[in-house]
Protein backbone atom coordinates (compact mmCIF):
# COMPACT_ATOMS: atom_id res chain seq x y z
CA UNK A 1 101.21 117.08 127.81
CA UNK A 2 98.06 114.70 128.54
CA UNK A 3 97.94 111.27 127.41
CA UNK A 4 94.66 111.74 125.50
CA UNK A 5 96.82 114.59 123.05
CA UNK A 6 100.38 112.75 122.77
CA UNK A 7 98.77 109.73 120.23
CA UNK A 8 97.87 112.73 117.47
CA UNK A 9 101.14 114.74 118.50
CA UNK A 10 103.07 111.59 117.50
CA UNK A 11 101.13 110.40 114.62
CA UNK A 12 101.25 114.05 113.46
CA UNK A 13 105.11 114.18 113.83
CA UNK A 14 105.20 111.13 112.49
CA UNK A 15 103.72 111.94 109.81
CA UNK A 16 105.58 115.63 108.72
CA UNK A 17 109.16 113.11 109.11
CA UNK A 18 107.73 111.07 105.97
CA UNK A 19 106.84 111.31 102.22
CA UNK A 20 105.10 113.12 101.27
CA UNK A 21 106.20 115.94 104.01
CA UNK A 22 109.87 115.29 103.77
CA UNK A 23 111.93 112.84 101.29
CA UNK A 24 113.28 109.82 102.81
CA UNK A 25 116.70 109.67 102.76
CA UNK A 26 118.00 105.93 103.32
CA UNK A 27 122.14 107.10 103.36
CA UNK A 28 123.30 110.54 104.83
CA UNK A 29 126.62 110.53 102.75
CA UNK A 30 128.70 112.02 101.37
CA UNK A 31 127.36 115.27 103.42
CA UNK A 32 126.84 113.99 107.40
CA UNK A 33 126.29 115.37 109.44
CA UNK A 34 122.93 116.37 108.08
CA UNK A 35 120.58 119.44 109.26
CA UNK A 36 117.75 118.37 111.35
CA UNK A 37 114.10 119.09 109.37
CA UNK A 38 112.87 120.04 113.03
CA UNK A 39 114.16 121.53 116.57
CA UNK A 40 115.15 117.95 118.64
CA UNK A 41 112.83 119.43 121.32
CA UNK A 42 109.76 119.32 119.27
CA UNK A 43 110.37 115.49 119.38
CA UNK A 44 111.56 114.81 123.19
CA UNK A 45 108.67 117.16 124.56
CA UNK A 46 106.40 114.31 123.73
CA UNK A 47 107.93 111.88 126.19
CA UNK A 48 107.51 109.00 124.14
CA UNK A 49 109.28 105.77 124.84
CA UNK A 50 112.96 106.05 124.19
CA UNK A 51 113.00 103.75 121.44
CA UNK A 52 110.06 105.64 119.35
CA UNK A 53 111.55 108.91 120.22
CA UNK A 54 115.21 107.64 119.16
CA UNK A 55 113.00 106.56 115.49
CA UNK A 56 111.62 109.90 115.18
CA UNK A 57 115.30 111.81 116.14
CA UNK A 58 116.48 109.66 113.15
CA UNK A 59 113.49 110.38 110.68
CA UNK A 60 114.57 113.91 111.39
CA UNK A 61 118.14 113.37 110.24
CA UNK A 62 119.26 113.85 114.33
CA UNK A 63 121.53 110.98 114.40
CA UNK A 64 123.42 112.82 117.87
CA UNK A 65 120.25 112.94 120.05
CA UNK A 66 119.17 108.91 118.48
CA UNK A 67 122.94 107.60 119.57
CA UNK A 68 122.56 109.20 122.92
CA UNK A 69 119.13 107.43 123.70
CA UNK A 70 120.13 104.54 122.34
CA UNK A 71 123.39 103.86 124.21
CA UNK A 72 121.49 103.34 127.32
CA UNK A 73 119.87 100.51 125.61
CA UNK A 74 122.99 98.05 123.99
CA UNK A 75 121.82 95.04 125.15
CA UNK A 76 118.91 92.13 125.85
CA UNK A 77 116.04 92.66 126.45
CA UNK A 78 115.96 95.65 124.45
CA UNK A 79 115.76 94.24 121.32
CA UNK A 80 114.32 97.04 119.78
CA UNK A 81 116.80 99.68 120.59
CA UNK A 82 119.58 97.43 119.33
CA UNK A 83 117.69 96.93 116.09
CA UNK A 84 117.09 100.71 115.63
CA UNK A 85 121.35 100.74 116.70
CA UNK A 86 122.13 98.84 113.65
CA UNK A 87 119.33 101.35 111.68
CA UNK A 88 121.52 104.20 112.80
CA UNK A 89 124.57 102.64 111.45
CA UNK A 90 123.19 102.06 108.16
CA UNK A 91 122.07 105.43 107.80
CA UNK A 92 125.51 106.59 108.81
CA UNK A 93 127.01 104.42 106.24
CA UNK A 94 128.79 102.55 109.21
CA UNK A 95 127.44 98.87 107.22
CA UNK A 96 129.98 96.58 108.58
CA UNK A 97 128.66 97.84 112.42
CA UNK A 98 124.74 97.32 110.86
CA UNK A 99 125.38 93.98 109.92
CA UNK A 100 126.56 93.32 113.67
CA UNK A 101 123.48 95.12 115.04
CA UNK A 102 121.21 93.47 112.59
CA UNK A 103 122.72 89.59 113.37
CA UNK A 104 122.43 90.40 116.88
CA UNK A 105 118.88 90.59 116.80
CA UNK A 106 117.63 88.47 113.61
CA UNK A 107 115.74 86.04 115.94
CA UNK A 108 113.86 88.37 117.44
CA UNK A 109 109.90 89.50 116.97
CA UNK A 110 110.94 93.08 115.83
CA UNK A 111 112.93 91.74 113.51
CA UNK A 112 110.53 88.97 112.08
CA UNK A 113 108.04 91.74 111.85
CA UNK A 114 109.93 94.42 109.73
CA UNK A 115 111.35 91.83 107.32
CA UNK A 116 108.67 88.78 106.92
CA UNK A 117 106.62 88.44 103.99
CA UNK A 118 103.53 90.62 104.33
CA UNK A 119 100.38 88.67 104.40
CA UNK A 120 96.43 89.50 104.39
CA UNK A 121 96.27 89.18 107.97
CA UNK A 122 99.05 91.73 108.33
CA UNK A 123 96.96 94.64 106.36
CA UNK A 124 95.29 95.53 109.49
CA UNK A 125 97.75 95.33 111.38
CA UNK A 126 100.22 97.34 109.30
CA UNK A 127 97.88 99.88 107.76
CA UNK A 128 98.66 102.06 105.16
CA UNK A 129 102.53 101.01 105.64
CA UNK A 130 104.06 101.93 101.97
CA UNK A 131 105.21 98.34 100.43
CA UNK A 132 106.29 99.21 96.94
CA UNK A 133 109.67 97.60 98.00
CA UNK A 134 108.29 94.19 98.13
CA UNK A 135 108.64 93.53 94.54
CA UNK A 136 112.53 94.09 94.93
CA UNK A 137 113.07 91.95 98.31
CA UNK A 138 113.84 88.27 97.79
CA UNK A 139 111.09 86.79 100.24
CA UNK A 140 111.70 83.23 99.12
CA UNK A 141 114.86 83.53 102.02
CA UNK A 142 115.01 84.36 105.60
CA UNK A 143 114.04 87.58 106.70
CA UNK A 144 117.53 87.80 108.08
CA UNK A 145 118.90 86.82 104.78
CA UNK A 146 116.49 89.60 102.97
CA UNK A 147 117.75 92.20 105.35
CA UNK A 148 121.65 91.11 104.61
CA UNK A 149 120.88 91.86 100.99
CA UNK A 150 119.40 94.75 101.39
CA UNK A 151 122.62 96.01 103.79
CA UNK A 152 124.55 94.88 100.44
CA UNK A 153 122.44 97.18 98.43
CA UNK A 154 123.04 99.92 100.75
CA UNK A 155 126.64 99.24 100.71
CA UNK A 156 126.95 99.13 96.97
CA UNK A 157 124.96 102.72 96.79
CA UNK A 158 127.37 104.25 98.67
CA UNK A 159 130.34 102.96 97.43
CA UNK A 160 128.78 104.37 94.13
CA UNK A 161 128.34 107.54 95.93
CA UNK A 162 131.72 108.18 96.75
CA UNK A 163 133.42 106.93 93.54
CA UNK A 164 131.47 109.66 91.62
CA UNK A 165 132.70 112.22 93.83
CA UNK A 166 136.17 111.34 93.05
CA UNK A 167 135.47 110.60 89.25
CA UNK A 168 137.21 112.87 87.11
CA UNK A 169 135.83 112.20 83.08
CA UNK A 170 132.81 112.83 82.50
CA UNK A 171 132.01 109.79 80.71
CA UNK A 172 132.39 108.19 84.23
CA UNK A 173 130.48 110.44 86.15
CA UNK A 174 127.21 110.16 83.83
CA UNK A 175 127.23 106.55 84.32
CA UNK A 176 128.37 106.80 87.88
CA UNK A 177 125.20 108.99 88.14
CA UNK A 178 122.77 106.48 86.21
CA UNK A 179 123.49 103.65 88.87
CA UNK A 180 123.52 105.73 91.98
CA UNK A 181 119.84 106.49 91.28
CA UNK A 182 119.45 103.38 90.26
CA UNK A 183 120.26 102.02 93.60
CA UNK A 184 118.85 104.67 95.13
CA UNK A 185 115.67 104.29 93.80
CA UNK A 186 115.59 100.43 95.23
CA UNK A 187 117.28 101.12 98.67
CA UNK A 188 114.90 104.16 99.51
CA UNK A 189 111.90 102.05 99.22
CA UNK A 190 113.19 99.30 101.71
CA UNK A 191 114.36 101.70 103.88
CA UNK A 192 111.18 103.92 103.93
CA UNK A 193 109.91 100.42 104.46
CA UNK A 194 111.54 99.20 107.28
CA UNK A 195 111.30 102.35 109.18
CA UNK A 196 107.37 102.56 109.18
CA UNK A 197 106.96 98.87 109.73
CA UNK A 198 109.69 99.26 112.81
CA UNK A 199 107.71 101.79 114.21
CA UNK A 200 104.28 100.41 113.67
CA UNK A 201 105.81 97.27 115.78
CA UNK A 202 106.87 99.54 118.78
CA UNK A 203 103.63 101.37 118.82
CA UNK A 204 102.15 98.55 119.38
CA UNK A 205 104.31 97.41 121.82
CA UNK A 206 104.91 100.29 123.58
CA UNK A 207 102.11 102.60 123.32
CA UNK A 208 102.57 106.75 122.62
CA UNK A 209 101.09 107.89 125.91
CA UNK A 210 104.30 109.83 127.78
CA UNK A 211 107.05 107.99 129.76
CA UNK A 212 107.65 110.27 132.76
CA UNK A 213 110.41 108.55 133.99
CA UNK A 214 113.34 106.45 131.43
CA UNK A 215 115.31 105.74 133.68
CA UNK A 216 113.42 101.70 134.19
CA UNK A 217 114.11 101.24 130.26
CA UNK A 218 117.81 101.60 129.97
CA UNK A 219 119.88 98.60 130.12
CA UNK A 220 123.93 97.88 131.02
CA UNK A 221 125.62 97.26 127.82
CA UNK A 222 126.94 93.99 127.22
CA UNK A 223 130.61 93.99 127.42
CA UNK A 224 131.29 93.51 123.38
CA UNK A 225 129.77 96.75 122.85
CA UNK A 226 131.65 98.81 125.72
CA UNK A 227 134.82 99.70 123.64
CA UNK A 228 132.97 100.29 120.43
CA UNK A 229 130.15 102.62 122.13
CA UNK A 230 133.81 104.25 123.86
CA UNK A 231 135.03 105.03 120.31
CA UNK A 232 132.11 106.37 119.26
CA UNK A 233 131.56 108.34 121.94
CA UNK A 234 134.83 109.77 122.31
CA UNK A 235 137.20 108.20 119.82
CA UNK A 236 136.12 110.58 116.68
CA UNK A 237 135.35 107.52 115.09
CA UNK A 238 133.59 107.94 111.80
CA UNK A 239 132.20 111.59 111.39
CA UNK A 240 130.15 111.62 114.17
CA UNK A 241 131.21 112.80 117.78
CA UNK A 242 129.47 113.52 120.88
């Protein structure tokens, strides 16, 4: 694929991953693992860089062929990949592992970027990035501290989530209902949020013209992550196995 085609092949992929083309989905519980919306070669054909291809596998509910790019990328510099790490365990539902991923790289400009107040000079920037979530995010604190909250929210949605599946009046389950979209509602905007402001950062940073060769990107995994990436790998830990 020439360079000159792969910037509208990604924006248009982009583009059929997000509202309006395809709901957003900020938690893939209680039913995971969940059906792709597209074949996982229509996405690596493009070559991208591993870390916007590994955004794109997760748009399209692909959580397998995300983990597998992203294990080659577990520690500094790629600060990116280990964000989009602790993005993966969120969706998963895995919070307590997001909230490690997240800490790990709160200092970094990814980070700042995705979860900073949005000013003027960021409209051009950012383009049409959807930002009806910033009425809900507490800006007034650290964009670390506005991302733990919103981990929180995500946590308390799916705790929701799986007491209404056990609920057994159904007194319980209508209000178990009302709050789960009420949560929903809040947590699908800051996640639809943070996904198209991640991936607006590593555009810029790393272009959509095709990689040919990967293999210069990945990165050893620090040694705090080698027994968890184990488990996940071939532990059965969670839901997910590969």
């Amino acid at each position: 694929m020439g360079e000159s085609t792969s910037p509208s092949s990604y924006k248009s992929t982009l583009t059929s991953l997000l509202p309006p083309s395809r709901a957003h989905v900020p938690l893939y519980l209680p039913v995971s693992p969940a059906k792709p919306h597209i074949p996982a070669d229509s996405i690596s054909s493009l070559r991208l860089h591993p870390v916007l291809e590994a955004g794109l596998h997760l748009l399209n509910r692909d959580l397998p062929s995300a983990h597998f790019l992203l294990r080659h990328m577990q520690a500094k510099p790629a600060w990116e990949a280990m964000y989009l790490h602790g993005i993966l365990h969120r969706i998963e539902g895995d919070i307590e592992n997001a909230r490690a991923w997240y800490e790990d790289v709160k200092d970094e400009e990814v980070f700042e970027f995705v979860w900073r107040r949005r000013t003027t000079e960021d409209e051009d920037e950012l383009g049409d990035v959807d930002d009806e979530d910033e009425t809900s995010n507490d800006y007034s604190t650290s964009p670390y501290e506005s991302s733990r909250t919103f981990l929180s929210q995500v946590e308390s949605y799916k705790n929701s989530i799986l007491s209404s599946s056990v609920s057994t009046t159904n007194t319980t389950t209508t209000n178990n209902v009302d709050n789960i979209d009420s949560i929903k509602d809040i947590i699908t905007q800051k996640s639809l949020g943070e996904f198209q402001r991640f991936m607006t950062f590593c555009e810029g940073k790393f272009g959509t013209s095709p990689v040919s060769d990967a293999s210069s990107i990945w990165v050893s995994m620090s040694d705090k992550n080698k027994e968890q990436a184990a488990n996940m790998i071939t532990g059965g830990e969670g839901w997910r196995e590969f």
